[in-house]
PDB file of N, CA and C in Angstrom:
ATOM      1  N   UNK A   1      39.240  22.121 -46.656  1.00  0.00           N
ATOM      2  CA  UNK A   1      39.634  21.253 -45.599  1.00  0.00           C
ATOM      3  C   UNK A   1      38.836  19.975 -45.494  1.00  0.00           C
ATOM      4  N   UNK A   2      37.486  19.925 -45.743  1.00  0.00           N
ATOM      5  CA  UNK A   2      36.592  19.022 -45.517  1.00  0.00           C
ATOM      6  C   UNK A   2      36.970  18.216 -46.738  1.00  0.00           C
ATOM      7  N   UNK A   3      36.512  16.632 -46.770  1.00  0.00           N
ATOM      8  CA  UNK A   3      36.672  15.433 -47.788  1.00  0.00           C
ATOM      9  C   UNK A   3      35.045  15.830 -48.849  1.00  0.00           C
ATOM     10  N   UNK A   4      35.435  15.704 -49.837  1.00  0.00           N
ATOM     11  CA  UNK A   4      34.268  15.530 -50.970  1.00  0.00           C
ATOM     12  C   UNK A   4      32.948  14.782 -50.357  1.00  0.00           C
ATOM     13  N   UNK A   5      32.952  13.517 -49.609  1.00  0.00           N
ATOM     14  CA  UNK A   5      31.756  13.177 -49.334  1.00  0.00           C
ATOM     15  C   UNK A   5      31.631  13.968 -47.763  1.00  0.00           C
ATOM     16  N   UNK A   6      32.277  14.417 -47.131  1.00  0.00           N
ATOM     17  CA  UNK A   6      31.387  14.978 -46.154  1.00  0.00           C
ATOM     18  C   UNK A   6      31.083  16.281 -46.619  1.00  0.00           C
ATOM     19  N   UNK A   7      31.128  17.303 -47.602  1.00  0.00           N
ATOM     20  CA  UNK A   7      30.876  18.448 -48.397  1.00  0.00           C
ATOM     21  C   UNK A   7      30.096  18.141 -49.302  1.00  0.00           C
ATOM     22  N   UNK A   8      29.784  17.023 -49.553  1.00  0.00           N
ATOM     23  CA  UNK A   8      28.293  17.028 -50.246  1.00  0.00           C
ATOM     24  C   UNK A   8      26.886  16.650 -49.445  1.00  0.00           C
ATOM     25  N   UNK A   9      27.262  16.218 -48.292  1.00  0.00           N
ATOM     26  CA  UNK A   9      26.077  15.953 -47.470  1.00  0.00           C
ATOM     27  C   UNK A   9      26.095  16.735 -46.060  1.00  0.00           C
ATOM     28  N   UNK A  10      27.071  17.923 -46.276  1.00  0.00           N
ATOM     29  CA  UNK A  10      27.069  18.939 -45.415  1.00  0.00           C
ATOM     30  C   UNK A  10      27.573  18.569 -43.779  1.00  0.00           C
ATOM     31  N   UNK A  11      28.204  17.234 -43.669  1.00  0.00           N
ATOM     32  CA  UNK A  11      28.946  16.877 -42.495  1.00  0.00           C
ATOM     33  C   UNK A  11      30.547  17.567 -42.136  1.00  0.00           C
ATOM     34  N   UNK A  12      30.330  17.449 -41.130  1.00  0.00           N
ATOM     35  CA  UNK A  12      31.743  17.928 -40.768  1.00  0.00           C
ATOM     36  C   UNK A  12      32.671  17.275 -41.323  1.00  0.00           C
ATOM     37  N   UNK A  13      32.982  15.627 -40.606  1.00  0.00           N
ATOM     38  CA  UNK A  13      33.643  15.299 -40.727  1.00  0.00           C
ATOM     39  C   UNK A  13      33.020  13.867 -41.887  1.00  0.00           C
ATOM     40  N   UNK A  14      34.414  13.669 -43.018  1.00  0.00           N
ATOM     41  CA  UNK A  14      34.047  11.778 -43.624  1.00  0.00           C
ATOM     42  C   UNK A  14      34.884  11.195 -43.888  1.00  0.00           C
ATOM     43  N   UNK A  15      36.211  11.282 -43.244  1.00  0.00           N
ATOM     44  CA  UNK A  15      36.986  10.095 -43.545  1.00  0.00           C
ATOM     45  C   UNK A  15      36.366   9.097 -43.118  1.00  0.00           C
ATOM     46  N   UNK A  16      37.185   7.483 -43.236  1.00  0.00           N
ATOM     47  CA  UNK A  16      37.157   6.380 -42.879  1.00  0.00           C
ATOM     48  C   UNK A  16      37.767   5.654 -42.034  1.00  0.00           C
ATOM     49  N   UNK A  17      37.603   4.658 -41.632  1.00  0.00           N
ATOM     50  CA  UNK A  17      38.850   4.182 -40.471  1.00  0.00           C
ATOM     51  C   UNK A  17      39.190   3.249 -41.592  1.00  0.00           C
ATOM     52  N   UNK A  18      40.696   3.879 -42.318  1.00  0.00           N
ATOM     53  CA  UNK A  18      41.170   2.619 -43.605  1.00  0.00           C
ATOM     54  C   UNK A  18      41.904   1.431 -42.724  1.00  0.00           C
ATOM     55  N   UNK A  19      42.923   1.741 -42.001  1.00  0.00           N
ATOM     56  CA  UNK A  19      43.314   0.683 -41.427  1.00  0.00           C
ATOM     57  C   UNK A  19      42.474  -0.321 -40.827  1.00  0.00           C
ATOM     58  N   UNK A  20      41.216  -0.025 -39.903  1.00  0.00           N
ATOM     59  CA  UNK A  20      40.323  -0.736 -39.581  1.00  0.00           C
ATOM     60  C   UNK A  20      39.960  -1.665 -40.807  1.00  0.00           C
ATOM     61  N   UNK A  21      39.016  -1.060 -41.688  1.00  0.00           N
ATOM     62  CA  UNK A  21      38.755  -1.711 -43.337  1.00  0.00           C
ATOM     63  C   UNK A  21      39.872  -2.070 -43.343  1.00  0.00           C
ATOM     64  N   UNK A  22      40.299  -2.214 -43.582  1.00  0.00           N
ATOM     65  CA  UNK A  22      41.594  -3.305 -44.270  1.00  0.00           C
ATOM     66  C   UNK A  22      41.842  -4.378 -43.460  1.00  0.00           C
ATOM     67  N   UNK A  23      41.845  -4.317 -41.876  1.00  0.00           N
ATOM     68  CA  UNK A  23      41.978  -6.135 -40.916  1.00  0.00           C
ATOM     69  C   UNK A  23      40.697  -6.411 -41.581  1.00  0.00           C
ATOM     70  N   UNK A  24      39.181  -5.438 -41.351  1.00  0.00           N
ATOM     71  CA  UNK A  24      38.038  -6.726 -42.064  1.00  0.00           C
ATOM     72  C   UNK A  24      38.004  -7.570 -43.025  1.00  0.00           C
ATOM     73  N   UNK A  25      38.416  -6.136 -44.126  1.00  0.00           N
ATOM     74  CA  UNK A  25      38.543  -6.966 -45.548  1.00  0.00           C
ATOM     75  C   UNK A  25      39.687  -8.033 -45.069  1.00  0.00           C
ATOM     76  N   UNK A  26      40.852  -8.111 -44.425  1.00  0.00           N
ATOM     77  CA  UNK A  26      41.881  -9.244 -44.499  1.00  0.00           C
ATOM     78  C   UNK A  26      40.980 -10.364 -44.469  1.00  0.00           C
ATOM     79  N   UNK A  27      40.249 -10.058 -42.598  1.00  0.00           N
ATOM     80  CA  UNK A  27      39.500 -11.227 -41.967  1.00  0.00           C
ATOM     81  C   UNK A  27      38.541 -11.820 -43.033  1.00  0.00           C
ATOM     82  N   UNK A  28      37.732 -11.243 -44.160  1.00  0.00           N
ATOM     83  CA  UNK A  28      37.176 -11.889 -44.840  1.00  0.00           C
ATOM     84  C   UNK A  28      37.537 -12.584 -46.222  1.00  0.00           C
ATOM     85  N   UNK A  29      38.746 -12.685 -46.750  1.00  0.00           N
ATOM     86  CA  UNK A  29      39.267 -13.283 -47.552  1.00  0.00           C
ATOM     87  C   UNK A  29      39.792 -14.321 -46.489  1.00  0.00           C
ATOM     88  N   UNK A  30      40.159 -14.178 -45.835  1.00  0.00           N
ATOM     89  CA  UNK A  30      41.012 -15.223 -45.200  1.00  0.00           C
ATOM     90  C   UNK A  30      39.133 -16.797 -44.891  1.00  0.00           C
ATOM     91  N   UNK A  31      38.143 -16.072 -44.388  1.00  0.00           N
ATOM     92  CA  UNK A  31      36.949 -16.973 -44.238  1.00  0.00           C
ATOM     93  C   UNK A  31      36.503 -17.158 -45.356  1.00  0.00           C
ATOM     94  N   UNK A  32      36.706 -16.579 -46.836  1.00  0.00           N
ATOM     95  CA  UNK A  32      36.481 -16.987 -47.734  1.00  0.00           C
ATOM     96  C   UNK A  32      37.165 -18.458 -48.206  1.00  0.00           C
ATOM     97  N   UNK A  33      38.312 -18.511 -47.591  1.00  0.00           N
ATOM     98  CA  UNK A  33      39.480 -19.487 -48.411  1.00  0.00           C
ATOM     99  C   UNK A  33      39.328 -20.879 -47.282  1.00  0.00           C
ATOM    100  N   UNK A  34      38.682 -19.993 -46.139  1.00  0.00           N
ATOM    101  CA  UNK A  34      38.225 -21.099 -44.772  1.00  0.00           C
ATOM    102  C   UNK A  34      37.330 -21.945 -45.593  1.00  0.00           C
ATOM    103  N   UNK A  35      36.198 -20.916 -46.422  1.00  0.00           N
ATOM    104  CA  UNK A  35      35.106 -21.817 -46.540  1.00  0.00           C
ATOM    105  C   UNK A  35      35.208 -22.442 -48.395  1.00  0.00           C
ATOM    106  N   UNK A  36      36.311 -22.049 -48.748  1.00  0.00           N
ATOM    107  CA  UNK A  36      36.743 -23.207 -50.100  1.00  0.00           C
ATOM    108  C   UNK A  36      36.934 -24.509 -49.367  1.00  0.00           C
ATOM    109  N   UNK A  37      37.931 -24.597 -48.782  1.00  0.00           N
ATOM    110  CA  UNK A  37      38.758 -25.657 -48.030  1.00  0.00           C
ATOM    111  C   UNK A  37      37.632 -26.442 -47.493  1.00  0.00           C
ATOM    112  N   UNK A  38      36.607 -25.922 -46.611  1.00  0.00           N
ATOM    113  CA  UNK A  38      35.330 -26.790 -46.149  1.00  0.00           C
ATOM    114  C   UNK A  38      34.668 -27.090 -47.534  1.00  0.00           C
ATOM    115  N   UNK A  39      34.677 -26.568 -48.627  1.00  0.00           N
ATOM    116  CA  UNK A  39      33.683 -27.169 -49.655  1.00  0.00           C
ATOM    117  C   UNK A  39      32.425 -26.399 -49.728  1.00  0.00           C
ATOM    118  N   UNK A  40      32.443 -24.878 -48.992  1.00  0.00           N
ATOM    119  CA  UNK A  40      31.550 -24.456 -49.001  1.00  0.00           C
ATOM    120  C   UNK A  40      31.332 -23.397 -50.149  1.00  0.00           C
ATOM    121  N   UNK A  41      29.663 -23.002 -50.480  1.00  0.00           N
ATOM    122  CA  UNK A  41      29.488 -22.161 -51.425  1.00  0.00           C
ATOM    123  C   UNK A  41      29.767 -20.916 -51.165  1.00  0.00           C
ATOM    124  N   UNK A  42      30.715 -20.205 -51.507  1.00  0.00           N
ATOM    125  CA  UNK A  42      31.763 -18.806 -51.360  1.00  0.00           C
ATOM    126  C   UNK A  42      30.478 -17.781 -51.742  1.00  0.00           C
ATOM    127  N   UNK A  43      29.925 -17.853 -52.419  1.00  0.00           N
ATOM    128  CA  UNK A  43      28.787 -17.050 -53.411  1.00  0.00           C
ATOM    129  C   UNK A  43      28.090 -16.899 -52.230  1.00  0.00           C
ATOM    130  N   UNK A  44      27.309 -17.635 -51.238  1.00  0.00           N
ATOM    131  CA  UNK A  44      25.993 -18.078 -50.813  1.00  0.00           C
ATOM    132  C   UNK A  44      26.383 -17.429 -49.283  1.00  0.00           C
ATOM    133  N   UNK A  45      27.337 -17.272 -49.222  1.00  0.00           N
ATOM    134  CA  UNK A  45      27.868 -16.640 -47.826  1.00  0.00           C
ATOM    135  C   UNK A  45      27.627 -15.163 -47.065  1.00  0.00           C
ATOM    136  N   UNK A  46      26.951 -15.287 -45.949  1.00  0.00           N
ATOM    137  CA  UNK A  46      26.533 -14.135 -45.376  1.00  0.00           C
ATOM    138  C   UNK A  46      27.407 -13.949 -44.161  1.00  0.00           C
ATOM    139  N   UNK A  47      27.365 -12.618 -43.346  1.00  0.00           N
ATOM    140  CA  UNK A  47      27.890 -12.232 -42.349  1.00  0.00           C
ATOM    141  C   UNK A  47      26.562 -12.994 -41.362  1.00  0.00           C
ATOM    142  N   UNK A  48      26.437 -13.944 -40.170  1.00  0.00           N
ATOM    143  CA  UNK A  48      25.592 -13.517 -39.449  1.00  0.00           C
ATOM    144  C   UNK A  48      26.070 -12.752 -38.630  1.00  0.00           C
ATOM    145  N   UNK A  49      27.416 -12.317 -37.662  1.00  0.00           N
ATOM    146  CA  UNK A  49      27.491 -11.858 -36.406  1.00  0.00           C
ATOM    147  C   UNK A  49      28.910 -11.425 -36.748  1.00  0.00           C
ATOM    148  N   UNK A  50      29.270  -9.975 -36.200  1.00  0.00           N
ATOM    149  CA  UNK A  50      30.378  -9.369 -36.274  1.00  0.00           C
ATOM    150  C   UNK A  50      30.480  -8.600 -34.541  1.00  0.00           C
ATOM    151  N   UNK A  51      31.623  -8.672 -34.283  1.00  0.00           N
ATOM    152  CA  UNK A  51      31.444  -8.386 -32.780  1.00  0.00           C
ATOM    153  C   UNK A  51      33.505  -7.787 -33.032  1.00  0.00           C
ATOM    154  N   UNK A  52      33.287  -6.656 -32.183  1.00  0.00           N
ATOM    155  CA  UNK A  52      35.172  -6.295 -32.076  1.00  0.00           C
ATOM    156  C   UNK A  52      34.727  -5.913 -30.156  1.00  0.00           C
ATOM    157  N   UNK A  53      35.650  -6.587 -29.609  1.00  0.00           N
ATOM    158  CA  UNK A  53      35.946  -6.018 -28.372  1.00  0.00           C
ATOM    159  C   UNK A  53      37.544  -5.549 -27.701  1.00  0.00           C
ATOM    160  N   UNK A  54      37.491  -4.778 -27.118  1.00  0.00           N
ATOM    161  CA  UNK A  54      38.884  -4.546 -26.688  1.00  0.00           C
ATOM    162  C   UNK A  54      39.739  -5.495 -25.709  1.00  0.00           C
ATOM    163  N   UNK A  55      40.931  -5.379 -26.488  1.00  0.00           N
ATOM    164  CA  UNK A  55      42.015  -6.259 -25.630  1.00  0.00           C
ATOM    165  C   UNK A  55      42.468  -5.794 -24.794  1.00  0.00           C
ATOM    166  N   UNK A  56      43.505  -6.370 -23.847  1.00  0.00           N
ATOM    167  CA  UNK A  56      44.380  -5.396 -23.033  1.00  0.00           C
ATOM    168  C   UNK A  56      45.619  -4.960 -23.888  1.00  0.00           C
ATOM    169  N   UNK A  57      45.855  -3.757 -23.451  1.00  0.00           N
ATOM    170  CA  UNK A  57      47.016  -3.061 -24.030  1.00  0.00           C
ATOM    171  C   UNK A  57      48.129  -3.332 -23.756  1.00  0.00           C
ATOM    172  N   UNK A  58      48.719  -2.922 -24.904  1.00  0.00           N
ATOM    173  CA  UNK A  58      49.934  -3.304 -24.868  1.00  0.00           C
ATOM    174  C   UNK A  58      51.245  -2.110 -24.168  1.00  0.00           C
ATOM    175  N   UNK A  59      52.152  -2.439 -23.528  1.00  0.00           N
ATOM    176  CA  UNK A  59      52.705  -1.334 -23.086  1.00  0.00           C
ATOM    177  C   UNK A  59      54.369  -1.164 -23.593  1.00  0.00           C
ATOM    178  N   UNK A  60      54.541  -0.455 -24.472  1.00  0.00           N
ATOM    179  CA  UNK A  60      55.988  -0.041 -24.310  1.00  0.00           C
ATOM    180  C   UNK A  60      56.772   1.522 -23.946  1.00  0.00           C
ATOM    181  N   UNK A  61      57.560   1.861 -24.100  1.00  0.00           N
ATOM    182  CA  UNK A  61      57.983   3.055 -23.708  1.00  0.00           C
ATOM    183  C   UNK A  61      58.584   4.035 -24.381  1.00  0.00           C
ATOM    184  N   UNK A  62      58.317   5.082 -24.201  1.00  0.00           N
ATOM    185  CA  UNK A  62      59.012   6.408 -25.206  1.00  0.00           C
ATOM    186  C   UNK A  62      59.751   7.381 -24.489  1.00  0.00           C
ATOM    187  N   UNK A  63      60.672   7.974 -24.707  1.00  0.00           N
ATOM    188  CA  UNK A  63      61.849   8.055 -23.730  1.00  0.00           C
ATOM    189  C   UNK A  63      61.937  10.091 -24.611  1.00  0.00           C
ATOM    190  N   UNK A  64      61.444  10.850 -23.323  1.00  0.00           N
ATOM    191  CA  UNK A  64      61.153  12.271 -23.402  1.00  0.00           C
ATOM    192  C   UNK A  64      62.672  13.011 -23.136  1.00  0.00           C
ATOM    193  N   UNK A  65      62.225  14.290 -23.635  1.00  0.00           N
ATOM    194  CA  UNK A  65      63.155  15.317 -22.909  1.00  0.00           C
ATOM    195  C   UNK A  65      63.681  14.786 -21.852  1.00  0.00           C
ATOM    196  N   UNK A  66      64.693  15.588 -21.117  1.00  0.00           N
ATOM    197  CA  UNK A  66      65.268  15.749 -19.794  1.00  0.00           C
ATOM    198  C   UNK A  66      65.204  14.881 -18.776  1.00  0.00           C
ATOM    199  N   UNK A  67      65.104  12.845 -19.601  1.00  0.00           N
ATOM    200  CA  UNK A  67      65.614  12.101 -18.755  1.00  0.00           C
ATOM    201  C   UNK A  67      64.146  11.379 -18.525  1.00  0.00           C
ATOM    202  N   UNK A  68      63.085  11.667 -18.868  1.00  0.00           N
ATOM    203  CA  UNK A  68      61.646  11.214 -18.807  1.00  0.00           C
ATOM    204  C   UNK A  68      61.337  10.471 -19.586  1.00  0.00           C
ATOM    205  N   UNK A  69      60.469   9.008 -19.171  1.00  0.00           N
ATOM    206  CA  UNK A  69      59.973   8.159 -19.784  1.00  0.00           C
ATOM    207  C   UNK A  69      58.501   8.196 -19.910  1.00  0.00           C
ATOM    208  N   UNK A  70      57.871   7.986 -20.739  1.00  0.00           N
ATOM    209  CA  UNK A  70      56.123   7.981 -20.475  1.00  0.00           C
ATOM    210  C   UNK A  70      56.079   7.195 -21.458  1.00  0.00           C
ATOM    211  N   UNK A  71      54.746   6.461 -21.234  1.00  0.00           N
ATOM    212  CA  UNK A  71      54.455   4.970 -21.882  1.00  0.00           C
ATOM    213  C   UNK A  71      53.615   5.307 -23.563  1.00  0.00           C
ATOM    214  N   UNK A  72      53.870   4.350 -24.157  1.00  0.00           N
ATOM    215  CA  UNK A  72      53.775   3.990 -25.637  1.00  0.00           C
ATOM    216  C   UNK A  72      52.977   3.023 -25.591  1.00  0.00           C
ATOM    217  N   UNK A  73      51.317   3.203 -25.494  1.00  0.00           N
ATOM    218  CA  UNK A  73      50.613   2.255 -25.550  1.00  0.00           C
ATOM    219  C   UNK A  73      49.587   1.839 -26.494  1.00  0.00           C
ATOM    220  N   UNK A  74      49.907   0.665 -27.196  1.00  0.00           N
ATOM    221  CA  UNK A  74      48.818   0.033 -27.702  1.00  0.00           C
ATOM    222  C   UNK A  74      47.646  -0.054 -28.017  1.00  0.00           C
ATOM    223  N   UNK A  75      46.220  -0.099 -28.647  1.00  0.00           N
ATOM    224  CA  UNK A  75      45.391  -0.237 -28.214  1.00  0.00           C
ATOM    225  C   UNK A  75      44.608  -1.737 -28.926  1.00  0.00           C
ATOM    226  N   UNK A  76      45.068  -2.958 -29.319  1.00  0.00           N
ATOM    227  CA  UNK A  76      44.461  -3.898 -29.748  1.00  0.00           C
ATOM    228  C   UNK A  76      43.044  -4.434 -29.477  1.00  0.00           C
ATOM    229  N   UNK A  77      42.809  -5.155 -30.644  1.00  0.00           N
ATOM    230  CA  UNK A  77      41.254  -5.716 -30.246  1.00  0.00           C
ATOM    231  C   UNK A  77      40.939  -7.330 -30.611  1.00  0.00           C
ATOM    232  N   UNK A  78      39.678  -7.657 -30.325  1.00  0.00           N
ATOM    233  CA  UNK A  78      39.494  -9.144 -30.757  1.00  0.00           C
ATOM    234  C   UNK A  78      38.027  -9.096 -31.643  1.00  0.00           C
ATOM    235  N   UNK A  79      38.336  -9.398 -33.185  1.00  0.00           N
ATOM    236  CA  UNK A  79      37.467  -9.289 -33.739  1.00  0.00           C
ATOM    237  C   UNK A  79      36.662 -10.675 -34.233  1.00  0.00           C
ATOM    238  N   UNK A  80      35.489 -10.890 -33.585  1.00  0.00           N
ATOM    239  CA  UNK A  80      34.936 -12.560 -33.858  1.00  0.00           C
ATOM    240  C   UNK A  80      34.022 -11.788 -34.982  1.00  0.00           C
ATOM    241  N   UNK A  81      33.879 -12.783 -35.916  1.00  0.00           N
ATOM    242  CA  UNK A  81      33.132 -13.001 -37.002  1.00  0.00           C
ATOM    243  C   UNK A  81      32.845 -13.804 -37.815  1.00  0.00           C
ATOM    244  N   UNK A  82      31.395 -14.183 -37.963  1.00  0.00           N
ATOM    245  CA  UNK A  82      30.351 -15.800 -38.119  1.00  0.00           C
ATOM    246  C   UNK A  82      30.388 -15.802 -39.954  1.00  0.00           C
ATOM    247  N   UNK A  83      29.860 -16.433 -40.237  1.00  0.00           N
ATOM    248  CA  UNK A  83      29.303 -16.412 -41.535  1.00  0.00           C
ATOM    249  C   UNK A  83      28.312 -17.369 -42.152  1.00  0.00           C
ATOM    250  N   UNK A  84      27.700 -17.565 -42.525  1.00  0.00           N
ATOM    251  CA  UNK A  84      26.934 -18.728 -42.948  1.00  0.00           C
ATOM    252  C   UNK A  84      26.784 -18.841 -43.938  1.00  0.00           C
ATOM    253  N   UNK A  85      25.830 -19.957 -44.524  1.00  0.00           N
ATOM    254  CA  UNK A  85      25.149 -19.820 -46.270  1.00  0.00           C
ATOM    255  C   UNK A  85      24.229 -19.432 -45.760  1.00  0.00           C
ATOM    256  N   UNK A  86      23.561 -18.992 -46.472  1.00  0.00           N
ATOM    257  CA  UNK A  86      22.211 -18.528 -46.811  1.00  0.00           C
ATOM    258  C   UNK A  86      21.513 -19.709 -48.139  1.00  0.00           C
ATOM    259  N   UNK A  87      20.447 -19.758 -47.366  1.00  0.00           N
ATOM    260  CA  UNK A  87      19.444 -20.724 -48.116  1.00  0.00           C
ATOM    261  C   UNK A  87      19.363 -20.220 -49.575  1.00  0.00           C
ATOM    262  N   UNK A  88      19.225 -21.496 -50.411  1.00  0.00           N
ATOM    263  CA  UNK A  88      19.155 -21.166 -51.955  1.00  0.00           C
ATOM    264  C   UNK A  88      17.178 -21.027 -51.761  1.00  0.00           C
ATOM    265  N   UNK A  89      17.307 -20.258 -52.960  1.00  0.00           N
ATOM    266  CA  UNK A  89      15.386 -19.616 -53.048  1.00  0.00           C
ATOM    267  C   UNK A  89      14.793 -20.678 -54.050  1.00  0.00           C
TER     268      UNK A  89
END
């Protein structure tokens, strides 16, 4: 039942949040191509500041048994993230 890396380091649980990884990785190709366009060195580029906070939700509806509606909600976020060069040595 358990994933290969959480059975080798004796954790319960080790998936990943892939969907999560995948908006970052988006968000960082997309600041990669930000920082061609500025003329900047792509190589030399660091994260300084990564921050995700929650949005308000979104609400739609799902429509139950015997005439009952209960809500279908969302949970979005706002992910800011910096980058800089880093000084050549």
């Amino acid at each position: 039942g358990r994933c290969a890396q959480a059975k080798q380091w004796g954790w319960t649980q080790g998936r990943w949040p892939k969907k999560s990884a995948e908006f970052l990785l988006h968000m960082l190709k997309n600041a990669e191509s930000n920082a061609e366009l500025k003329g900047l060195d792509v190589d030399s580029l660091v994260i300084e500041h990564i921050q995700v906070n929650k949005a308000p939700k979104m609400r739609r509806r799902t429509y139950r048994a015997h005439g009952r509606i209960n809500p279908y909600m969302s949970s979005p976020c706002h992910i800011e993230m910096i980058l800089t060069e880093k000084e050549q040595m």
